[in-house]
N, C-alpha and C. Protein backbone atom coordinates (compact mmCIF):
# COMPACT_ATOMS: atom_id res chain seq x y z
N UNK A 1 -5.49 5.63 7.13
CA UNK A 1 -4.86 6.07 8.35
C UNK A 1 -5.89 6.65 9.33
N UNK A 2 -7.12 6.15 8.83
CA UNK A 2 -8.04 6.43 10.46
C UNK A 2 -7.83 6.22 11.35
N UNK A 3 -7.04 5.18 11.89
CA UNK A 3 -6.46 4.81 13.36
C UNK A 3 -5.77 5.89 13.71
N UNK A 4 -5.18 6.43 13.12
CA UNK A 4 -4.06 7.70 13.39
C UNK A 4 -4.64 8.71 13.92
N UNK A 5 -5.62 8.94 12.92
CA UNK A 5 -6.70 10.26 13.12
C UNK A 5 -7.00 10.07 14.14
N UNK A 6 -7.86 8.87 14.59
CA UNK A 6 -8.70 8.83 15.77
C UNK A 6 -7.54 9.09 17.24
N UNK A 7 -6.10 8.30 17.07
CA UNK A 7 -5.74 8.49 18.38
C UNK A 7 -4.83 9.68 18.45
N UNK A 8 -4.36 10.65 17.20
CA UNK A 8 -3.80 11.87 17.72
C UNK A 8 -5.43 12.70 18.14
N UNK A 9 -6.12 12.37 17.86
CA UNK A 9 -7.12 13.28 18.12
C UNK A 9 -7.66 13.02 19.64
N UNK A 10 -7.67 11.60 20.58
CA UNK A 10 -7.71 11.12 21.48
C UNK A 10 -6.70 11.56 22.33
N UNK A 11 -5.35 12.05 21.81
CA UNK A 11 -3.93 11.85 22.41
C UNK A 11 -4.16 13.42 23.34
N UNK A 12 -3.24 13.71 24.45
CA UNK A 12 -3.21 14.88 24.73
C UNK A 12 -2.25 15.58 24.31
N UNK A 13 -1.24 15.33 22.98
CA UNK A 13 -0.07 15.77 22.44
C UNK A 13 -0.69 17.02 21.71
N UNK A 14 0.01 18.05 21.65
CA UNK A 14 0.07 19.28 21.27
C UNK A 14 -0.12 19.50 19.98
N UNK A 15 -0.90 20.21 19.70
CA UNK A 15 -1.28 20.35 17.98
C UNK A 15 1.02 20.25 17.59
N UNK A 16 1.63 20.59 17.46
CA UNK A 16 2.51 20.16 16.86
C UNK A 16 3.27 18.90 16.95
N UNK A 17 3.39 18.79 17.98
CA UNK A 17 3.20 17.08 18.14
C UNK A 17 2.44 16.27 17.33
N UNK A 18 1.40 16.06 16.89
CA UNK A 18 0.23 15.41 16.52
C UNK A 18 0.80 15.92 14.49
N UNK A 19 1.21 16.74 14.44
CA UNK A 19 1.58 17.40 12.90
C UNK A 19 2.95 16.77 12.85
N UNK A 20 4.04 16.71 13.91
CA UNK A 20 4.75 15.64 13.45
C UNK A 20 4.83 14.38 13.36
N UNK A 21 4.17 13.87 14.33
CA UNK A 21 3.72 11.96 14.36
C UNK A 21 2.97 11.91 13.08
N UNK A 22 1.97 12.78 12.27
CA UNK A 22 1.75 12.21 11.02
C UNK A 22 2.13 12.68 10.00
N UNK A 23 3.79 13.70 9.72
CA UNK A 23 4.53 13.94 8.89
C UNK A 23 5.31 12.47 9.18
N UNK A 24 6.11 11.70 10.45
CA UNK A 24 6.84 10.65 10.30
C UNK A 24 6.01 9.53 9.89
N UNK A 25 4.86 9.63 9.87
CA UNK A 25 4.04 8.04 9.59
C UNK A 25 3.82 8.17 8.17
N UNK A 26 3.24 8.56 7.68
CA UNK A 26 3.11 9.19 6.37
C UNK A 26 3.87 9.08 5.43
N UNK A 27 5.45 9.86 5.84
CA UNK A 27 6.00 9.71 5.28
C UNK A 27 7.03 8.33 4.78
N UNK A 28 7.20 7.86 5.84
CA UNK A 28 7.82 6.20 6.31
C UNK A 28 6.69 5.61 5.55
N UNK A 29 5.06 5.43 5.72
CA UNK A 29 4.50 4.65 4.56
C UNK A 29 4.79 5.24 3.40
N UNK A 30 4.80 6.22 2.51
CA UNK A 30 4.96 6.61 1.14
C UNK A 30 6.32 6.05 0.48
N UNK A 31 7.62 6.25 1.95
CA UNK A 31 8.63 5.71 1.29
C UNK A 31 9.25 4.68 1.88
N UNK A 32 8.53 3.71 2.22
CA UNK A 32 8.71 2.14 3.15
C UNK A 32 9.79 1.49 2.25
N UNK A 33 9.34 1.56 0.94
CA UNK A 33 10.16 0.31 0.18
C UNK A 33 11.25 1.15 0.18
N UNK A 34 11.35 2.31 -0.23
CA UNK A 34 12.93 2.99 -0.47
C UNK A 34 14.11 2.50 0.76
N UNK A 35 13.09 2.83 1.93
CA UNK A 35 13.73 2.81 3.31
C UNK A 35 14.17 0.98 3.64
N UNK A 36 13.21 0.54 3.42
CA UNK A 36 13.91 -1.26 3.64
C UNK A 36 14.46 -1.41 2.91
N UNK A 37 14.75 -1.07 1.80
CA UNK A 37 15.80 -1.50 1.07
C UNK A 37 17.25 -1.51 1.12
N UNK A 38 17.38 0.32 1.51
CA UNK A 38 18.50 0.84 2.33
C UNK A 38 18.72 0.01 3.65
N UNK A 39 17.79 -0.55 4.55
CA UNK A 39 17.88 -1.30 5.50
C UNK A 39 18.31 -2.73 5.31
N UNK A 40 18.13 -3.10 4.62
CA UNK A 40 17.97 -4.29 4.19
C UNK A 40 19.67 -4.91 3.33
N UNK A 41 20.08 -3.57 2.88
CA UNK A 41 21.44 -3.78 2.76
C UNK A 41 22.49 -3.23 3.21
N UNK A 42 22.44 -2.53 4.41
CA UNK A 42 22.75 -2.31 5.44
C UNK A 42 23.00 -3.62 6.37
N UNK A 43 21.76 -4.32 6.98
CA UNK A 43 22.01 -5.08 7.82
C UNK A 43 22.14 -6.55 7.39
N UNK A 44 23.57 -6.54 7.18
CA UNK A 44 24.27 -7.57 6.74
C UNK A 44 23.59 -8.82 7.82
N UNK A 45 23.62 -9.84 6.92
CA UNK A 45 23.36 -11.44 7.52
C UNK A 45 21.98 -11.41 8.17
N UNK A 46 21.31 -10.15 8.22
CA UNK A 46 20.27 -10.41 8.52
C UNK A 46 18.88 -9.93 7.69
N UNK A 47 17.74 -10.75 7.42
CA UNK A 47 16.91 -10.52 6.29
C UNK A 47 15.60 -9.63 6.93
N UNK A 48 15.67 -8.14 6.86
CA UNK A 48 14.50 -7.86 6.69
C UNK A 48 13.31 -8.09 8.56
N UNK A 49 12.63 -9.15 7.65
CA UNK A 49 11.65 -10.08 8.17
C UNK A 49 12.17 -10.50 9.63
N UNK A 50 13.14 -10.77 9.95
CA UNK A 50 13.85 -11.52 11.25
C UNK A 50 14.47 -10.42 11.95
N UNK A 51 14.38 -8.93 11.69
CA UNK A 51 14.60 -7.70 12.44
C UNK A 51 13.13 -7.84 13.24
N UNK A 52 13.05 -7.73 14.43
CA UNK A 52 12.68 -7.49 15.93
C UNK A 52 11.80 -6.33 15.57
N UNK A 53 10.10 -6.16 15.00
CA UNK A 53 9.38 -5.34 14.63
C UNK A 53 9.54 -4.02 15.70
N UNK A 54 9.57 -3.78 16.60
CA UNK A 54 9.99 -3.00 17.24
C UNK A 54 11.20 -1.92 16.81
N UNK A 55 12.39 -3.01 16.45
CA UNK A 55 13.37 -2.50 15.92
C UNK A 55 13.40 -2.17 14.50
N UNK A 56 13.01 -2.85 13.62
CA UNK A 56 12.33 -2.62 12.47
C UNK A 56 11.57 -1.33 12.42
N UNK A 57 10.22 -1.13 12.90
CA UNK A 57 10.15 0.17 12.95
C UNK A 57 10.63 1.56 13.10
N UNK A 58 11.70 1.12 14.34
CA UNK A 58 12.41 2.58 14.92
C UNK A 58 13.19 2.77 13.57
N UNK A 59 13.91 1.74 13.33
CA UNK A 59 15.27 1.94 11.72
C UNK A 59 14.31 2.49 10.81
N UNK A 60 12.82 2.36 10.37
CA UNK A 60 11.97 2.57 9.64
C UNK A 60 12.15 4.24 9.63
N UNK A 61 11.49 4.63 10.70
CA UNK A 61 11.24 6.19 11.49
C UNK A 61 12.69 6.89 11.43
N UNK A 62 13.42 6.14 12.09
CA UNK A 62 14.88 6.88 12.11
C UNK A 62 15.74 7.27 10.39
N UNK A 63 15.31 6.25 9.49
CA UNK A 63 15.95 6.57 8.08
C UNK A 63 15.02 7.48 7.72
N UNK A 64 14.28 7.91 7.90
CA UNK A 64 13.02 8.51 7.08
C UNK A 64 13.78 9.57 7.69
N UNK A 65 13.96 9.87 8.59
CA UNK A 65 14.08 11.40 9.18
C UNK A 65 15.56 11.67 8.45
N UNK A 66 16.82 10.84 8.52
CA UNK A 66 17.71 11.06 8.23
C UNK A 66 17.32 11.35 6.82
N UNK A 67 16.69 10.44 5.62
CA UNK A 67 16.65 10.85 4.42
C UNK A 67 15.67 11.72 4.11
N UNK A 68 14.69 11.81 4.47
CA UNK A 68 13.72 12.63 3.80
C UNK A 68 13.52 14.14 4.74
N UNK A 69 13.81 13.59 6.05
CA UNK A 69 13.56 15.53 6.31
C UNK A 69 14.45 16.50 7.13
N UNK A 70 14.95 17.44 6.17
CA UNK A 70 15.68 18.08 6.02
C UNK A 70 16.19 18.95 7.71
N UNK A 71 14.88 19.09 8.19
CA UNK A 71 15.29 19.71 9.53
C UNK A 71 15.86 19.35 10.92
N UNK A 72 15.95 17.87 10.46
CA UNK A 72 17.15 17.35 11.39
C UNK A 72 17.99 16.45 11.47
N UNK A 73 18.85 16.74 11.99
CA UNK A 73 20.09 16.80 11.66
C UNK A 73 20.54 14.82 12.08
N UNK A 74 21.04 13.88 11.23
CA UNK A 74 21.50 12.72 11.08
C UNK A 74 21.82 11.81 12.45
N UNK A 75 22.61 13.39 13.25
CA UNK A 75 22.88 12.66 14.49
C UNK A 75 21.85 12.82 15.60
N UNK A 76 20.88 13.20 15.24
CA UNK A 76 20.05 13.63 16.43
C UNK A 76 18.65 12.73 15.93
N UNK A 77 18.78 12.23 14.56
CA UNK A 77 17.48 11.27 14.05
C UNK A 77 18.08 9.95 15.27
N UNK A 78 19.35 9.77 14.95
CA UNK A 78 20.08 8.42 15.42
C UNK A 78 19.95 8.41 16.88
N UNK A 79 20.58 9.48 17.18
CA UNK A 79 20.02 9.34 19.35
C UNK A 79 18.82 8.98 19.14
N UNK A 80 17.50 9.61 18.91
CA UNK A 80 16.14 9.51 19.10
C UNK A 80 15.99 8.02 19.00
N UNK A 81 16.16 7.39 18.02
CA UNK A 81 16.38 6.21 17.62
C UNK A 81 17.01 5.15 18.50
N UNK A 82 17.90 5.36 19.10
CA UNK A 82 18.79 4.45 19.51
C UNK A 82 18.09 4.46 21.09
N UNK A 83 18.30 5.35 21.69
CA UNK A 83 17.13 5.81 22.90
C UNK A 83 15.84 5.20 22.89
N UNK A 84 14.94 5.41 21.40
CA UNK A 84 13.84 4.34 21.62
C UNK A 84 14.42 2.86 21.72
N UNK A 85 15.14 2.30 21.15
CA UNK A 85 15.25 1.23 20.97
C UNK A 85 15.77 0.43 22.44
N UNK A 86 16.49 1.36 23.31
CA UNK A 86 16.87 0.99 24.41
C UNK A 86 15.62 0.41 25.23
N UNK A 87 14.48 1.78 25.00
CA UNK A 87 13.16 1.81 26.08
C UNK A 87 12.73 0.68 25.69
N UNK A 88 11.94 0.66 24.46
CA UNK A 88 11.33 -0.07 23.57
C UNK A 88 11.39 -1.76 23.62
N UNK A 89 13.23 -1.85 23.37
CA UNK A 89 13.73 -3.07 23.08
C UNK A 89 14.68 -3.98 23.69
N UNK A 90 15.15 -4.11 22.95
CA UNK A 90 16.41 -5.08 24.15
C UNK A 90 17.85 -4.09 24.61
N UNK A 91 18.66 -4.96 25.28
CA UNK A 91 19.79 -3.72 24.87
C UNK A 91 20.53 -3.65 24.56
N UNK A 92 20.66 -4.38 23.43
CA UNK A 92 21.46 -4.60 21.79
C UNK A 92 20.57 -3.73 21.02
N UNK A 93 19.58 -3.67 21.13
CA UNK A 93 18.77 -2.90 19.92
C UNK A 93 19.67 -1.80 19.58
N UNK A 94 19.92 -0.78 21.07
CA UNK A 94 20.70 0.20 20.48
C UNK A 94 21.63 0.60 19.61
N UNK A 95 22.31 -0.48 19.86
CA UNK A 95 23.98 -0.42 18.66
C UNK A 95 23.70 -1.63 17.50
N UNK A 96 22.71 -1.78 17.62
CA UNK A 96 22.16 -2.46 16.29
C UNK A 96 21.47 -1.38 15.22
N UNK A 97 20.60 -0.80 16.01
CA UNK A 97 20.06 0.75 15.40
C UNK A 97 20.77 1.53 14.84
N UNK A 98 22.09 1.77 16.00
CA UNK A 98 23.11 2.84 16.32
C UNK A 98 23.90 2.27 14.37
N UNK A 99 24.59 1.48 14.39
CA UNK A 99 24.91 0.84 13.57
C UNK A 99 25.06 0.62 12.10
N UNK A 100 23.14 0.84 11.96
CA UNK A 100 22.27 0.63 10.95
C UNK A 100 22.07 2.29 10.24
N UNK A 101 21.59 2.90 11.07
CA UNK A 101 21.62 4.60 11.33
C UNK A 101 22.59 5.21 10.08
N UNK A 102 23.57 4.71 11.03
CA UNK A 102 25.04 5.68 11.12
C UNK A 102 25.42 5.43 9.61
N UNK A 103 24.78 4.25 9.11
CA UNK A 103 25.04 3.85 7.32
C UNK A 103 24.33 4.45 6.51
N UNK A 104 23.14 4.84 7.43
CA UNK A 104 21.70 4.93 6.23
C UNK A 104 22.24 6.76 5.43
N UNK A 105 23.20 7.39 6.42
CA UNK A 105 23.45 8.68 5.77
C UNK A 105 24.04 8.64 4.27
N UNK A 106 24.83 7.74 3.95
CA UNK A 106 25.15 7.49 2.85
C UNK A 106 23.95 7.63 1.85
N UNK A 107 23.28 7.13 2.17
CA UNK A 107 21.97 7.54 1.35
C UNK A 107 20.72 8.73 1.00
N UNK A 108 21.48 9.42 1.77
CA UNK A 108 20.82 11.14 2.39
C UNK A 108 20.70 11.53 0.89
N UNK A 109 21.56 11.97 -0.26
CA UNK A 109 21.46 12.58 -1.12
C UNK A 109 21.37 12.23 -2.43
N UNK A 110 21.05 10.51 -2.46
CA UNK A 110 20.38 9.65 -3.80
C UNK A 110 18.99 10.17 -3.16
N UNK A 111 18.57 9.83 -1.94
CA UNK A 111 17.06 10.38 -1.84
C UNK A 111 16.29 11.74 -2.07
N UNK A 112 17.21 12.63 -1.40
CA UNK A 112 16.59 14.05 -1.40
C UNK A 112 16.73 14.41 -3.13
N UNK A 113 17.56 14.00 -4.10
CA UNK A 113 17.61 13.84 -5.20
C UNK A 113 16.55 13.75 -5.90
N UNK A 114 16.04 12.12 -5.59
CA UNK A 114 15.07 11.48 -6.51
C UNK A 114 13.82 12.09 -5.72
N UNK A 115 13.34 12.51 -4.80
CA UNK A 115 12.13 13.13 -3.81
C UNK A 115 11.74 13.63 -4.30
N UNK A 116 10.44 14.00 -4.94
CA UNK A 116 9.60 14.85 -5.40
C UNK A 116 8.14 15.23 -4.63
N UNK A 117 8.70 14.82 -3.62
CA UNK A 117 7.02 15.18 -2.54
C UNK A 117 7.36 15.92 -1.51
């Protein structure tokens, strides 16, 4: 994750800023497979791979927050989320996100469960 290093350190984002962009990256790589999986059966008829990397990512970022960290709150991972996806993406992304999101809570407490990091 040297790329990371180099551009929060380049970035003019605020030492806490810069401590959360690499608590969400971090954490989304450590638990990628947990998170596509939950994604992945979630978004019915569609595989994975043929989610819109853009959108793919945000669902990436957005489950991570809903499952793994504790300090905020499900519906406010999902705005953030759905909001990027608007800027970001098309404008279906949103209620495709919105959608995807709103399922992944079901999974809030098999994760924080099995979490040991």
């Amino acid at each position: 994750m040297q790329e990371l290093e180099t551009f929060l350190k380049d970035s003019k984002a605020s030492r806490v800023h810069r401590e959360y962009t690499t608590f969400l990256l971090e954490g989304v790589h450590r638990h990628r497979q947990t998170i596509d999986g939950h994604i992945q059966k979630l978004a019915k008829n569609w595989d994975l791979s043929r989610i819109a990397l853009v959108d793919r990512n945000i669902l990436r970022l957005g489950a991570f927050e809903i499952l793994y960290s504790g300090d905020v709150p499900a519906s406010v991972a999902i705005n953030e989320a759905v909001e990027l996806g608007k800027r970001y993406s098309t404008k279906q992304s949103g209620g495709f996100i919105n959608g995807i999101l709103d399922q992944v809570k079901q999974f809030r407490s098999e994760s924080s469960q099995g979490d040991s990091s």
